[in-house]
Protein backbone atom coordinates (compact mmCIF):
# COMPACT_ATOMS: atom_id res chain seq x y z
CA UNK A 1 28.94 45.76 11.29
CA UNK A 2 28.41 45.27 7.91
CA UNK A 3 31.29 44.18 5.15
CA UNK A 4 30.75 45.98 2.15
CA UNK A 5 32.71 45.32 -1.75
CA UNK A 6 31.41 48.67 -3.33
CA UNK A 7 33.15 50.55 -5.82
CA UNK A 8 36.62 48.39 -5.42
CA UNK A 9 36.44 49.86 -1.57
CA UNK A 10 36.03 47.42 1.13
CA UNK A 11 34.24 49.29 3.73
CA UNK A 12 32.06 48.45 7.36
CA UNK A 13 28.39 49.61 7.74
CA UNK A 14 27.59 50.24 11.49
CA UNK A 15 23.93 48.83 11.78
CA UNK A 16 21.59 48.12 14.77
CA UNK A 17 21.33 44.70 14.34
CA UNK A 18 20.76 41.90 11.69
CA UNK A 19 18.16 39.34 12.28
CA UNK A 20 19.26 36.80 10.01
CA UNK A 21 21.73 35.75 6.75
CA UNK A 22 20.43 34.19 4.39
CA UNK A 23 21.33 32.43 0.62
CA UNK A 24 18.93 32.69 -1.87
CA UNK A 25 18.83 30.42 -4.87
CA UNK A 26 18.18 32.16 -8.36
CA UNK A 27 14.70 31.06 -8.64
CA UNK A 28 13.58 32.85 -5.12
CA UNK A 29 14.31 36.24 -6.73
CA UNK A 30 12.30 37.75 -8.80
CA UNK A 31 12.51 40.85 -11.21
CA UNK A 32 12.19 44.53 -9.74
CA UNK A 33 8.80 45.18 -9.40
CA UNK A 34 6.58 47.89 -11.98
CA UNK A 35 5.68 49.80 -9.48
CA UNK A 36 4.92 53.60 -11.48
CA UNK A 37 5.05 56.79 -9.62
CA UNK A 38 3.81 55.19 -6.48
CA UNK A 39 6.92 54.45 -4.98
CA UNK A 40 10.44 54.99 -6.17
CA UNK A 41 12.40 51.69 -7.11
CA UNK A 42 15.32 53.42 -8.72
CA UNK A 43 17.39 51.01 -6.28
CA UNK A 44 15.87 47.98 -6.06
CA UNK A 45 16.68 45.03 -8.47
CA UNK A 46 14.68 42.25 -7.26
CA UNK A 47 12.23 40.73 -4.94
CA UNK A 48 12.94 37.27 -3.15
CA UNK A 49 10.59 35.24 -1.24
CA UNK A 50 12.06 32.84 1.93
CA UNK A 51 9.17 30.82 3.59
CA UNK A 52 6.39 33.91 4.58
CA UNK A 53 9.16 36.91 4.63
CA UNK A 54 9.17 39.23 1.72
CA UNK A 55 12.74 40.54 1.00
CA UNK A 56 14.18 43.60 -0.93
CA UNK A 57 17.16 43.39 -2.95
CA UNK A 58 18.27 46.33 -2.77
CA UNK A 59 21.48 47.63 -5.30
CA UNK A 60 23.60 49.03 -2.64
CA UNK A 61 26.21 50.76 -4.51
CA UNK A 62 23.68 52.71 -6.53
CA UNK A 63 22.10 53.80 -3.72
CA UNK A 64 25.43 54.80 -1.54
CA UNK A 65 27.00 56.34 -4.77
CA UNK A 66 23.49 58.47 -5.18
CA UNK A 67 23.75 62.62 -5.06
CA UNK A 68 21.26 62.02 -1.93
CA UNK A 69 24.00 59.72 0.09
CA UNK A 70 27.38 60.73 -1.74
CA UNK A 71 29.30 58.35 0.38
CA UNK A 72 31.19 57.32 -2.65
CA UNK A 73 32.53 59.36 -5.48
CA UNK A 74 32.56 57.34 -8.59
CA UNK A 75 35.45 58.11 -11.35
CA UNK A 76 34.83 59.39 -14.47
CA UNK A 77 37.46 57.95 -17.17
């Protein structure tokens, strides 16, 4: 289970497992990447690198708030 702060909702993620947690420092993560049409980065914001691995930072409440997903209903003011 994941703990999640998204939208001012606390909420669990059931996944299948988590290999590790890390901490990155600011200077391991870099900017999203210019990727074109190629692939969609709509929600990632970043790359990090930790020893050989290759991470994606990934904006989470973007992607769960997306029409695709809908898990969370944003308000409009």
């Amino acid at each position: 289970m994941i703990i999640l702060n998204v939208a001012g909702r606390v909420m669990g993620i059931k996944v299948g497992g988590v290999s590790d947690v890390i901490t990155l420092r600011e200077g391991q993560i870099q900017p999203e990447p210019e990727l074109g049409s190629v692939i969609d980065t709509e929600y990632i914001t970043g790359l990090g690198a930790v020893d050989e691995r290759m991470l994606i930072w990934i904006d989470i409440e973007k992607s769960m708030s997306s029409s695709g997903l809908g898990l969370i209903k944003q308000s409009i003011q």
